[in-house]
Protein backbone atom coordinates (compact mmCIF):
# COMPACT_ATOMS: atom_id res chain seq x y z
CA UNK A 1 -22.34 -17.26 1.20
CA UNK A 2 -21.69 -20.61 -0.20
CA UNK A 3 -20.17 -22.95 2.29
CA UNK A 4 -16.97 -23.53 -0.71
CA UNK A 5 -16.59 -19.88 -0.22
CA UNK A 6 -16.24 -19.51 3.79
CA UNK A 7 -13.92 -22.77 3.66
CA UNK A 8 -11.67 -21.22 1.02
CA UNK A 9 -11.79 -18.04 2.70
CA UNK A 10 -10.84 -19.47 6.31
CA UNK A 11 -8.40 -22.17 4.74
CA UNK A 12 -6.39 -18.86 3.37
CA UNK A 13 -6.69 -16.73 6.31
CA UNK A 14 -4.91 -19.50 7.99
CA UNK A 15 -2.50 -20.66 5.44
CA UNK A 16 -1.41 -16.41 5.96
CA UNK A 17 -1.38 -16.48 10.06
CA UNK A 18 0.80 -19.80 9.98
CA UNK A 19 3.38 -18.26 7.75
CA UNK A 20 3.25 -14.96 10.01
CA UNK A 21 3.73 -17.03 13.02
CA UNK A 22 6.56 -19.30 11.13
CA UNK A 23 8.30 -15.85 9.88
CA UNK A 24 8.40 -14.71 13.61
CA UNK A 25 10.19 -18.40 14.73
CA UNK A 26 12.91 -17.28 11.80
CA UNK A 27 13.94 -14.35 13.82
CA UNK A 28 15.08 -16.13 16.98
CA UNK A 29 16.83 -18.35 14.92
CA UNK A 30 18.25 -16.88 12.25
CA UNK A 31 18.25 -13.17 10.99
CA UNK A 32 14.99 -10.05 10.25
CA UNK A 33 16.57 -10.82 6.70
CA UNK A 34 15.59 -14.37 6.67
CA UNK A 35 12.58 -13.90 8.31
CA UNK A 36 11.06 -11.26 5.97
CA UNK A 37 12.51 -13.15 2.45
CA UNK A 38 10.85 -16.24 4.03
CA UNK A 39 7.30 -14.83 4.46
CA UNK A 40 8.00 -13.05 1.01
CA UNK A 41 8.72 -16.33 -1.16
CA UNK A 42 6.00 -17.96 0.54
CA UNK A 43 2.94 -15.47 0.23
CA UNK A 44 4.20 -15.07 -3.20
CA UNK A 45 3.40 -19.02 -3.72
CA UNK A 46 0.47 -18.61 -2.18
CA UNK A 47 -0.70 -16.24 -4.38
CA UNK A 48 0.18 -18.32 -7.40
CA UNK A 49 -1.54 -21.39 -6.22
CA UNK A 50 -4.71 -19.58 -5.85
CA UNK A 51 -4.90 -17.74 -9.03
CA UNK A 52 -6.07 -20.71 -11.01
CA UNK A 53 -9.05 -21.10 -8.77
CA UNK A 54 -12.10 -20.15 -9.97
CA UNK A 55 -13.49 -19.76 -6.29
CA UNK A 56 -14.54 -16.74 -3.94
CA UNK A 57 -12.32 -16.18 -1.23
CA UNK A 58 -14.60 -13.31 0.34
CA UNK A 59 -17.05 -13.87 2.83
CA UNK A 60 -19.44 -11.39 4.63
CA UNK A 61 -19.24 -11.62 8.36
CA UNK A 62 -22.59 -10.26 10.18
CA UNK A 63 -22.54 -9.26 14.05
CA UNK A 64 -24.89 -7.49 16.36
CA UNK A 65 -23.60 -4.55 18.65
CA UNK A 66 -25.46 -4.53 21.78
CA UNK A 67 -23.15 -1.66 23.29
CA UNK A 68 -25.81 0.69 22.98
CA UNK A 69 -28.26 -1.49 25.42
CA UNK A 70 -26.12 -0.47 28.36
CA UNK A 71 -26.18 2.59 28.20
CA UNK A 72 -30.07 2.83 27.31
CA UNK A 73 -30.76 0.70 30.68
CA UNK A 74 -28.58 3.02 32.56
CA UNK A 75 -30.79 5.92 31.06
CA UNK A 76 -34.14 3.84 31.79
CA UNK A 77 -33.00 3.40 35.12
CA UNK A 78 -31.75 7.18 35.68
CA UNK A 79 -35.25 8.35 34.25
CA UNK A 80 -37.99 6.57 36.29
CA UNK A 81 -40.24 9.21 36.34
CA UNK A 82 -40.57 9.35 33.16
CA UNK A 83 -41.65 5.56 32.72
CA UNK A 84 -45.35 6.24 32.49
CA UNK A 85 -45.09 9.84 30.33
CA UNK A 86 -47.86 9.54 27.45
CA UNK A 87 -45.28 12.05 25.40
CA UNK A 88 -42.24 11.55 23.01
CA UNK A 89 -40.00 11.52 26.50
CA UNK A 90 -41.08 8.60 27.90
CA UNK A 91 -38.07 6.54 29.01
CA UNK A 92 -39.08 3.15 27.74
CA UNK A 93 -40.05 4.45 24.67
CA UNK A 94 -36.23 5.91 24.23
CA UNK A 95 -34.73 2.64 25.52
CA UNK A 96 -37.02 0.34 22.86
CA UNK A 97 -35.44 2.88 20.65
CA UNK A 98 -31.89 3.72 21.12
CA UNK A 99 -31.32 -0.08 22.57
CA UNK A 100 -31.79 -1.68 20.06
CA UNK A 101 -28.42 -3.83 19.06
CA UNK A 102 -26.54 -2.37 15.77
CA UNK A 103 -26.59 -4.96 12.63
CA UNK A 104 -22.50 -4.62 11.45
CA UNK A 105 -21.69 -6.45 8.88
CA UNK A 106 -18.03 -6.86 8.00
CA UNK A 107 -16.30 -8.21 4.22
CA UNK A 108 -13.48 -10.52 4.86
CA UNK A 109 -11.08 -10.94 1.92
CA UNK A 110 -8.37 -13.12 2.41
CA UNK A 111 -7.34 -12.93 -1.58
CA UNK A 112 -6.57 -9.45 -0.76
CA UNK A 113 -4.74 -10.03 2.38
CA UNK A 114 -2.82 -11.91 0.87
CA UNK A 115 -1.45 -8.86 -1.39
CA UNK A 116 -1.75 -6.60 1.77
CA UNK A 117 1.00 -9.03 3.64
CA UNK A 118 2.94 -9.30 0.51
CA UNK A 119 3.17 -5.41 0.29
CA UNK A 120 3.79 -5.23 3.92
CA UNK A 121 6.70 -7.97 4.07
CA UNK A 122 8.25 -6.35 1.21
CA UNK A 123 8.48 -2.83 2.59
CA UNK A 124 10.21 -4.49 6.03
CA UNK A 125 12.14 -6.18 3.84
CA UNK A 126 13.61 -3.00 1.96
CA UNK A 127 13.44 -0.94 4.80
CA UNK A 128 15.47 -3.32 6.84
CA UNK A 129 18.34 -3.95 4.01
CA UNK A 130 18.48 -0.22 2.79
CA UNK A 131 19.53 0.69 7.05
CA UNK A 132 21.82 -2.56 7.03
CA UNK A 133 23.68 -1.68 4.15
CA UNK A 134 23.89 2.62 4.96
CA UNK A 135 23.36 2.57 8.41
CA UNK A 136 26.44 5.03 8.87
CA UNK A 137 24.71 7.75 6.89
CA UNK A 138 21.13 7.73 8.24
CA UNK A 139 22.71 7.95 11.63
CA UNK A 140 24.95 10.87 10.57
CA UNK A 141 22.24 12.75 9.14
CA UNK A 142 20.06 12.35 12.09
CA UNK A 143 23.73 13.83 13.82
CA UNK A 144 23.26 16.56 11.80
CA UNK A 145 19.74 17.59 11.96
CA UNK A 146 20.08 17.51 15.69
CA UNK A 147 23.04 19.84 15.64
CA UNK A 148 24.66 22.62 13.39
CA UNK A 149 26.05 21.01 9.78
CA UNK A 150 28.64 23.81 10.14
CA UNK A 151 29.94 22.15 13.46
CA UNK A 152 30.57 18.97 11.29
CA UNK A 153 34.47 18.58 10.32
CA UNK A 154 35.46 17.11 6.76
CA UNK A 155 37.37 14.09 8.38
CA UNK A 156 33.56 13.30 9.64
CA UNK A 157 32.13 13.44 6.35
CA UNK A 158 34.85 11.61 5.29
CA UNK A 159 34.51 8.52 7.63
CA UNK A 160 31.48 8.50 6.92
CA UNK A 161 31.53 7.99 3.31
CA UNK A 162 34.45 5.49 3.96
CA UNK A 163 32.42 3.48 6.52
CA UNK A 164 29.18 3.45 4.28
CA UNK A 165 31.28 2.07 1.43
CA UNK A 166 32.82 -0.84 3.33
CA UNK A 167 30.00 -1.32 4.62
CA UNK A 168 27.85 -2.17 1.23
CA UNK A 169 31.20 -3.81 -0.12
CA UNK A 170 30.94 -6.43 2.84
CA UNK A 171 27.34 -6.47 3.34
CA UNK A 172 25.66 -6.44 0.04
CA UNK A 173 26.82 -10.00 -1.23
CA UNK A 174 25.22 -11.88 1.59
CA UNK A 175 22.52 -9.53 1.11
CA UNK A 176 22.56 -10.73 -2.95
CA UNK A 177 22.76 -14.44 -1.62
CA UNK A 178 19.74 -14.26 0.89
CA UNK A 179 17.74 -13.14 -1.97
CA UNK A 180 18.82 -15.94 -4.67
CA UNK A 181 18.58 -18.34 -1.79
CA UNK A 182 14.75 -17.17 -1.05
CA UNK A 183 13.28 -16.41 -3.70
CA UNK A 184 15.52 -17.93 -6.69
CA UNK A 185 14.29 -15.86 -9.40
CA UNK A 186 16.34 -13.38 -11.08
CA UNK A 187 13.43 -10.97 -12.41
CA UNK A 188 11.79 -10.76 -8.88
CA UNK A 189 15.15 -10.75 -7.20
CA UNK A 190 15.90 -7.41 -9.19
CA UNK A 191 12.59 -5.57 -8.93
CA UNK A 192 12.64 -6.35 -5.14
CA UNK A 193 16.49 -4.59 -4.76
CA UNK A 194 15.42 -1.44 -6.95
CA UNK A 195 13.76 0.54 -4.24
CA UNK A 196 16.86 -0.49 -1.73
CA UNK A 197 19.24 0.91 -4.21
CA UNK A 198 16.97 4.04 -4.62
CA UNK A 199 16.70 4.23 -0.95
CA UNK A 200 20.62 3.91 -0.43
CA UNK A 201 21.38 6.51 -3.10
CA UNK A 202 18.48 8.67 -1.94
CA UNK A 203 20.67 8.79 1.39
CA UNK A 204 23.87 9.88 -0.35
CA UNK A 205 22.30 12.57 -2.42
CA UNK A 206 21.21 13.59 1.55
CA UNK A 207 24.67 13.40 2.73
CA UNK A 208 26.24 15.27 -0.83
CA UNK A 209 23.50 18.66 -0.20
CA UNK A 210 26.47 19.00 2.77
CA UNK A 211 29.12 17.93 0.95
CA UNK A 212 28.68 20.00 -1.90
CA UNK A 213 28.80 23.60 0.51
CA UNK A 214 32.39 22.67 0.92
CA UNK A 215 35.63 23.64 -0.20
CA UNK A 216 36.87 21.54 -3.89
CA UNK A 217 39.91 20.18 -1.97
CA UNK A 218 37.53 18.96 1.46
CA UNK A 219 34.99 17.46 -1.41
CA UNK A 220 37.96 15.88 -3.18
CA UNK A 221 39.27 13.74 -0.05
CA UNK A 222 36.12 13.06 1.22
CA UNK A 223 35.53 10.97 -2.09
CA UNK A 224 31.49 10.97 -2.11
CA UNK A 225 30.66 8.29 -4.66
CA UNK A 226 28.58 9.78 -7.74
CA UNK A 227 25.06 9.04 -8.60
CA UNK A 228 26.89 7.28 -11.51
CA UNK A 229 29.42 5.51 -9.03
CA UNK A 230 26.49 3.96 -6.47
CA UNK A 231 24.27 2.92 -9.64
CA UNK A 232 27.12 0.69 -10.62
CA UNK A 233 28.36 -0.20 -7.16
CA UNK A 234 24.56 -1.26 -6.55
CA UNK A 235 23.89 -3.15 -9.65
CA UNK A 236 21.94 -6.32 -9.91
């Protein structure tokens, strides 16, 4: 391994724990939000910067195991007697043998770390606005797996709706505004949202199975927003 190699290779293994350990500081002081759009924008730059460079960022890392040496002495040691055995048993025959240290030998790939924390950042990311924004419903469906739907009144369902819906109408524009703020980029701000919208309405089509057993005039108060409804309510 060329010594350009292992120095790009470390250089970007470090560049990615500094911005891990940066994205943790974020949380004390500001918001999950902040700190997983930070590490986003910035791995995302990293990974630019790089892919001009005509340079190897893997590097093989060799080791030698010696667990196996312990436990041979503490069979050498156990079988004595059969130190001086002129057959296949003899003990320091099997300890030349099965102590011998294990050659591991381990590919480090920082280039695709990179991609791995990118992936990784972005799912927290999703994950954490998709609860923000319909927190009500996932905890009302976990309400109702735990006891009988049928126990579940209409003015629950409707809260519940009502709740969810004030809740994206107050929480989804300083959700909008993290994301400009971040990333600034109107193509990767929308391909990042798609799969919180699809987790959001994924949750209401959940919540409208239940709906949908009840009587026209229950379904008609509670007001359950349409697939139609949340894909314009959810536009970006």
């Amino acid at each position: 391994v060329s010594t350009q190699s292992t120095g790009a290779q470390e250089c970007l293994a470090a560049s990615i724990e500094s911005l891990r350990n940066a994205g943790m500081q974020i949380v004390e002081r500001s918001s999950l939000l902040d700190s997983q759009l930070f590490l986003i924008k910035h791995l995302l730059i990293l990974r630019e910067q790089i892919a001009p460079f005509d340079v190897s960022f893997t590097v093989s890392e060799v080791s030698l195991d010696f667990s196996n040496l312990k436990i041979a002495a503490s069979d050498l040691i156990t079988n004595k007697s059969r130190m001086l055995s002129l057959t296949s048993n003899n003990s320091i025959l099997e300890f030349l043998i099965n102590g011998a240290p294990q050659l591991n030998k381990r590919v480090l790939d920082s280039k695709k770390d990179v991609d791995v924390n990118l992936k990784e950042a972005c799912t927290d990311f999703i994950t954490t606005a998709a609860t923000l924004l319909s927190s009500p419903i996932y905890a009302f469906l976990a309400q109702i797996e735990t006891n009988s739907a049928t126990a579940i009144t209409m003015e629950q369902y409707r809260n519940v709706v009502s709740e969810t819906n004030q809740r994206i109408s107050n929480k989804l524009p300083g959700v909008k505004n993290l994301m400009g703020l971040y990333l600034a980029n109107a193509e990767t701000e929308a391909i990042l949202f798609r799969p919180i919208r699809s987790q959001i309405m994924g949750q209401f089509a959940l919540l409208r199975k239940h709906i949908d057993k009840l009587e026209d005039e229950d379904r008609f108060i509670i007001n359950c927003p349409s697939p139609e409804q949340l894909t314009l309510t959810l536009a970006y």
